[in-house]
N, C-alpha and C. Protein backbone atom coordinates (compact mmCIF):
# COMPACT_ATOMS: atom_id res chain seq x y z
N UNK A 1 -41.38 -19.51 -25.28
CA UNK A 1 -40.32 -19.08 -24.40
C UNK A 1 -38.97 -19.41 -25.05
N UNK A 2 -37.78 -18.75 -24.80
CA UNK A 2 -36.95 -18.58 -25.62
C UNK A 2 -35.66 -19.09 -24.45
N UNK A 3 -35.05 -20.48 -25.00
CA UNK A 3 -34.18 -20.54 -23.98
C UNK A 3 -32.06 -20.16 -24.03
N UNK A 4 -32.04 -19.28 -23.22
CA UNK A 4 -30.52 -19.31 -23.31
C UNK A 4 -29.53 -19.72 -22.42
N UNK A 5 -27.85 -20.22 -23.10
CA UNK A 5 -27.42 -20.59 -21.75
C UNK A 5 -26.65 -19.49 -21.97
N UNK A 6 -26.02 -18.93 -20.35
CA UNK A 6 -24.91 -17.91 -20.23
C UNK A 6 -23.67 -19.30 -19.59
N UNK A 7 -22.46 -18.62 -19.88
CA UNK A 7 -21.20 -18.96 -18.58
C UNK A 7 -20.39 -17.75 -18.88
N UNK A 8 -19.37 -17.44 -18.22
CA UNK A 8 -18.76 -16.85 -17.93
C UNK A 8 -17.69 -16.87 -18.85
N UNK A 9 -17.07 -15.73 -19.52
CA UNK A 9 -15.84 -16.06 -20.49
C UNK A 9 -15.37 -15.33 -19.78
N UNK A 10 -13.89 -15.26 -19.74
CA UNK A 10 -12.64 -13.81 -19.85
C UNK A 10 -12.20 -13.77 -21.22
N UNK A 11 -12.32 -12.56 -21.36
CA UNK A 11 -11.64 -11.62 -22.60
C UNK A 11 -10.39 -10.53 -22.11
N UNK A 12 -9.91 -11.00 -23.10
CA UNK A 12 -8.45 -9.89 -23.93
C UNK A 12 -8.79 -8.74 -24.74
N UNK A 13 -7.95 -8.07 -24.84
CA UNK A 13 -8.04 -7.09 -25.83
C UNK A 13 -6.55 -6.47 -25.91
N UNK A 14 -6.47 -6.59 -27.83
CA UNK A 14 -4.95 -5.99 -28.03
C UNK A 14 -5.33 -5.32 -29.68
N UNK A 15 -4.52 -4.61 -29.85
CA UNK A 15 -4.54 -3.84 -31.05
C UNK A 15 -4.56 -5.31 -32.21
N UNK A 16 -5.73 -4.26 -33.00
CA UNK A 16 -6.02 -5.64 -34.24
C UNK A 16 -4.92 -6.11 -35.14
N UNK A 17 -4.62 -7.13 -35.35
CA UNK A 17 -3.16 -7.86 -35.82
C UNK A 17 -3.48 -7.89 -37.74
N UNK A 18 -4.97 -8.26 -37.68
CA UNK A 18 -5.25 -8.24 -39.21
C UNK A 18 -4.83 -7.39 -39.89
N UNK A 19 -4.37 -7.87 -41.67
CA UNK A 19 -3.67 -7.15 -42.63
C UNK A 19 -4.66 -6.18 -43.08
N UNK A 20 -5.83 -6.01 -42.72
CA UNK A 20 -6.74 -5.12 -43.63
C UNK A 20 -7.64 -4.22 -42.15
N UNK A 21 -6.73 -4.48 -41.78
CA UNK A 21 -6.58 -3.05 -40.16
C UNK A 21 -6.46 -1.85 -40.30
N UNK A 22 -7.46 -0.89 -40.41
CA UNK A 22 -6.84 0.08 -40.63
C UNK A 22 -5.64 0.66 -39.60
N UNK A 23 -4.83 1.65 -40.72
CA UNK A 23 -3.58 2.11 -40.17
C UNK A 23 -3.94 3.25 -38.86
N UNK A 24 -3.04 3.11 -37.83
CA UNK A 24 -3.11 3.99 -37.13
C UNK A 24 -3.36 5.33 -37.64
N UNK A 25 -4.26 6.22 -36.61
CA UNK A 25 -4.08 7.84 -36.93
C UNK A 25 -3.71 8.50 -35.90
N UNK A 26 -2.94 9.95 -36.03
CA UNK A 26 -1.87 10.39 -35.03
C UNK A 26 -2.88 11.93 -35.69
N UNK A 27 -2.72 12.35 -34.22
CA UNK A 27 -3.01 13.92 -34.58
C UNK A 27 -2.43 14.65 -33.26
N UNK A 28 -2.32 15.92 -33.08
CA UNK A 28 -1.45 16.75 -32.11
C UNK A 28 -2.37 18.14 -32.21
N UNK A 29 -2.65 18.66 -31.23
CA UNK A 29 -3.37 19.54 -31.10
C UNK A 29 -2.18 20.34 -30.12
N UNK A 30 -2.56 21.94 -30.42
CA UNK A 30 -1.77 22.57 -29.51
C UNK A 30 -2.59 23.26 -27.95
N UNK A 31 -2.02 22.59 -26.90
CA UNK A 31 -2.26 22.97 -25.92
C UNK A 31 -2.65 24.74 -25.16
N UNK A 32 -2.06 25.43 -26.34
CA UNK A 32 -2.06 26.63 -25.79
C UNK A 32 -2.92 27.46 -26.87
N UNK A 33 -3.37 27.58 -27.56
CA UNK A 33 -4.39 27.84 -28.83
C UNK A 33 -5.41 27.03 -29.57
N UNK A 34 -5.26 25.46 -28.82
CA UNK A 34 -6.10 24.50 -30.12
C UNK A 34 -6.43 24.40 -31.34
N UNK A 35 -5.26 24.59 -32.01
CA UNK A 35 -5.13 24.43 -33.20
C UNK A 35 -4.42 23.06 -33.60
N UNK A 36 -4.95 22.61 -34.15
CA UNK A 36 -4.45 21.29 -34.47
C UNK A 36 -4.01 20.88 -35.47
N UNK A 37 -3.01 19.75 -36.05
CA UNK A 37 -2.71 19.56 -37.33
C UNK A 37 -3.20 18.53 -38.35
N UNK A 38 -4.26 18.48 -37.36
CA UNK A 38 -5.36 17.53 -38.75
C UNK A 38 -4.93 16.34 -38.22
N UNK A 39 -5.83 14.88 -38.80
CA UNK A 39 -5.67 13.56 -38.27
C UNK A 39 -5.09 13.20 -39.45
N UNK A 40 -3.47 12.39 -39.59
CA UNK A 40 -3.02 11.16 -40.40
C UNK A 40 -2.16 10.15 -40.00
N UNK A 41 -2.13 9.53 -40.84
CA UNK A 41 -1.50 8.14 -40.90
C UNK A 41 0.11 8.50 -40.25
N UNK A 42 0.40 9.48 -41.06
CA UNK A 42 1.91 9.91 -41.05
C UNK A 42 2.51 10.55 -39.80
N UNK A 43 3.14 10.06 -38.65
CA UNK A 43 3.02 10.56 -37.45
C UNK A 43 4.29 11.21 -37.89
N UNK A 44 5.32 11.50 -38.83
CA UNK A 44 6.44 12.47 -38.83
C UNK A 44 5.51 13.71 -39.90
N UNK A 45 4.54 13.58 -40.10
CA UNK A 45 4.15 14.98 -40.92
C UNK A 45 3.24 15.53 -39.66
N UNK A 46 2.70 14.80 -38.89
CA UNK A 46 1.90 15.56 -37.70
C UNK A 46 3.15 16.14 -36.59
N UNK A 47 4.31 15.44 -35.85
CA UNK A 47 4.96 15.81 -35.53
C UNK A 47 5.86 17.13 -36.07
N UNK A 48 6.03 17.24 -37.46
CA UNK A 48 6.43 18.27 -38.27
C UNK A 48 5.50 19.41 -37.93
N UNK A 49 4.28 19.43 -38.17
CA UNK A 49 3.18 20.56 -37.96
C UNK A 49 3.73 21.57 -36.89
N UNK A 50 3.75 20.45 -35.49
CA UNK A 50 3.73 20.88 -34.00
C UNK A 50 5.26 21.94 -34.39
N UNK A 51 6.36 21.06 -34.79
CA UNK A 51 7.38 21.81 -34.98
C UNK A 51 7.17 22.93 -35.83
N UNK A 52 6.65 23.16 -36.82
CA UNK A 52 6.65 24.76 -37.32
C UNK A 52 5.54 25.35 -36.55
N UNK A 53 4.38 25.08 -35.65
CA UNK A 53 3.24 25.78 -34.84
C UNK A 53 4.20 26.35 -34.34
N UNK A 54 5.60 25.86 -33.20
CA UNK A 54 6.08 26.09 -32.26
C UNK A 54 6.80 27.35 -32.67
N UNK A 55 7.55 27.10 -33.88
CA UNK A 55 8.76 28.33 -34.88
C UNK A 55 7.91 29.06 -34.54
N UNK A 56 6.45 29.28 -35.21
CA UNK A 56 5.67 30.15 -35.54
C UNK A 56 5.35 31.20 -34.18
N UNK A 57 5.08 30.21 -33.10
CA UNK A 57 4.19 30.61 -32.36
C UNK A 57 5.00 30.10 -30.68
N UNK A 58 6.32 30.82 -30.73
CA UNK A 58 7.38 30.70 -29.88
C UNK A 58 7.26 29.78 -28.14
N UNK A 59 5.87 30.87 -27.99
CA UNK A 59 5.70 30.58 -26.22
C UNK A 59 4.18 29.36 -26.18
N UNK A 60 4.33 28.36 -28.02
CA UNK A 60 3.18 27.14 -27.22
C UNK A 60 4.40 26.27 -27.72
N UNK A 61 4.22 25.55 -26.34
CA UNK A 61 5.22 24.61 -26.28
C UNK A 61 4.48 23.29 -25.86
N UNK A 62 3.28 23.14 -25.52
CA UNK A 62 2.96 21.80 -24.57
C UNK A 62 1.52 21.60 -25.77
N UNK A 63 1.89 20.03 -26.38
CA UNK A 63 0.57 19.43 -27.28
C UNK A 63 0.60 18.30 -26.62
N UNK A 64 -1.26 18.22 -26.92
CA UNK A 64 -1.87 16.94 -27.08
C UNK A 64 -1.82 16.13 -27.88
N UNK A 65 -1.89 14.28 -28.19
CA UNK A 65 -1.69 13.30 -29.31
C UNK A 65 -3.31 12.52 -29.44
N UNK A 66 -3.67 12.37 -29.72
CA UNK A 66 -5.26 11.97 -30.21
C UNK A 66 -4.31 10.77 -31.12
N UNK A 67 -4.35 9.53 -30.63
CA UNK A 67 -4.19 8.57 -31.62
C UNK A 67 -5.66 7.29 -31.82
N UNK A 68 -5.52 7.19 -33.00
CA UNK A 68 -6.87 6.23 -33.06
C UNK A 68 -6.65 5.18 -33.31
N UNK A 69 -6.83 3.76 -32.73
CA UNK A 69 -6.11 2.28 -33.29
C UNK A 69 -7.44 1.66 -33.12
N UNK A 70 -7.29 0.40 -33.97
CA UNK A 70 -8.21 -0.97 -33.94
C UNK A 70 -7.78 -1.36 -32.96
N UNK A 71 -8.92 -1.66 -32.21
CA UNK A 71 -8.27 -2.81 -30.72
C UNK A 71 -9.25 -4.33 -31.47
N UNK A 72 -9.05 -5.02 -30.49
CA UNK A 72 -9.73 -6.16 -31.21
C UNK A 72 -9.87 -7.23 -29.68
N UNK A 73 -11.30 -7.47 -29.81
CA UNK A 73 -11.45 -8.42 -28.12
C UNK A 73 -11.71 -9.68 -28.74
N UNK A 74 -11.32 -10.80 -27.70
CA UNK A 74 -11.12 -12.14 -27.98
C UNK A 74 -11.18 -12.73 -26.95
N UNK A 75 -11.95 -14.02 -27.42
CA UNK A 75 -11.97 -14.59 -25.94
C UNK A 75 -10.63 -14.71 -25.28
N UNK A 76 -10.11 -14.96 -23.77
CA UNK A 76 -8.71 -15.64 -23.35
C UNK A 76 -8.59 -17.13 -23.72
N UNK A 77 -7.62 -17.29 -24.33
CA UNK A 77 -7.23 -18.87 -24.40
C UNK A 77 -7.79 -19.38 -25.69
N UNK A 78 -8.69 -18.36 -26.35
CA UNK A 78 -9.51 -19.37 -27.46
C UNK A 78 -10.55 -19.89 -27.23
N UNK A 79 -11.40 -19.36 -26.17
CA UNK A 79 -12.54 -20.67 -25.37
C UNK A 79 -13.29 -18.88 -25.91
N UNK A 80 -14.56 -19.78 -25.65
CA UNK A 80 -16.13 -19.31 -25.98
C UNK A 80 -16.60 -18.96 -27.64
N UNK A 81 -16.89 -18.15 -27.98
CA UNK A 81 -17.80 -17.72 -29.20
C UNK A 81 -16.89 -17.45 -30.22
């Protein structure tokens, strides 16, 4: 028989602070065609996209942002595992 103890922790969670985190990714999809401008790092070259979709393509005006981050959970206070 295999014995375990439980208690109760509270956990946090905040975007991962570590230097070897990967970098955020930003992407923008257009609301009115779904065309999207690809996922990168660079949120002024994805924002750029939306702006020439829009030149291009006069009457889409309303995008979506798909961003992807490290979150990172931890105990509260420093207590448990």
């Amino acid at each position: 028989m295999t014995r375990s103890v439980l208690r109760y922790v509270q956990w946090t969670m905040s975007p991962d602070p570590a230097e070897d985190s990967p970098e955020m990714i930003h992407e923008l999809g257009c609301g009115t065609c779904r065309a999207t401008s690809g996922a990168g790092g660079d949120f002024e070259a994805v924002r750029d996209w939306a702006f020439a979709h829009t030149g291009a393509n006069p009457s889409h005006r309303r995008y979506h942002e798909l961003i992807w981050r490290v979150w990172r959970m931890a105990p509260a206070g420093g207590e448990g595992p």
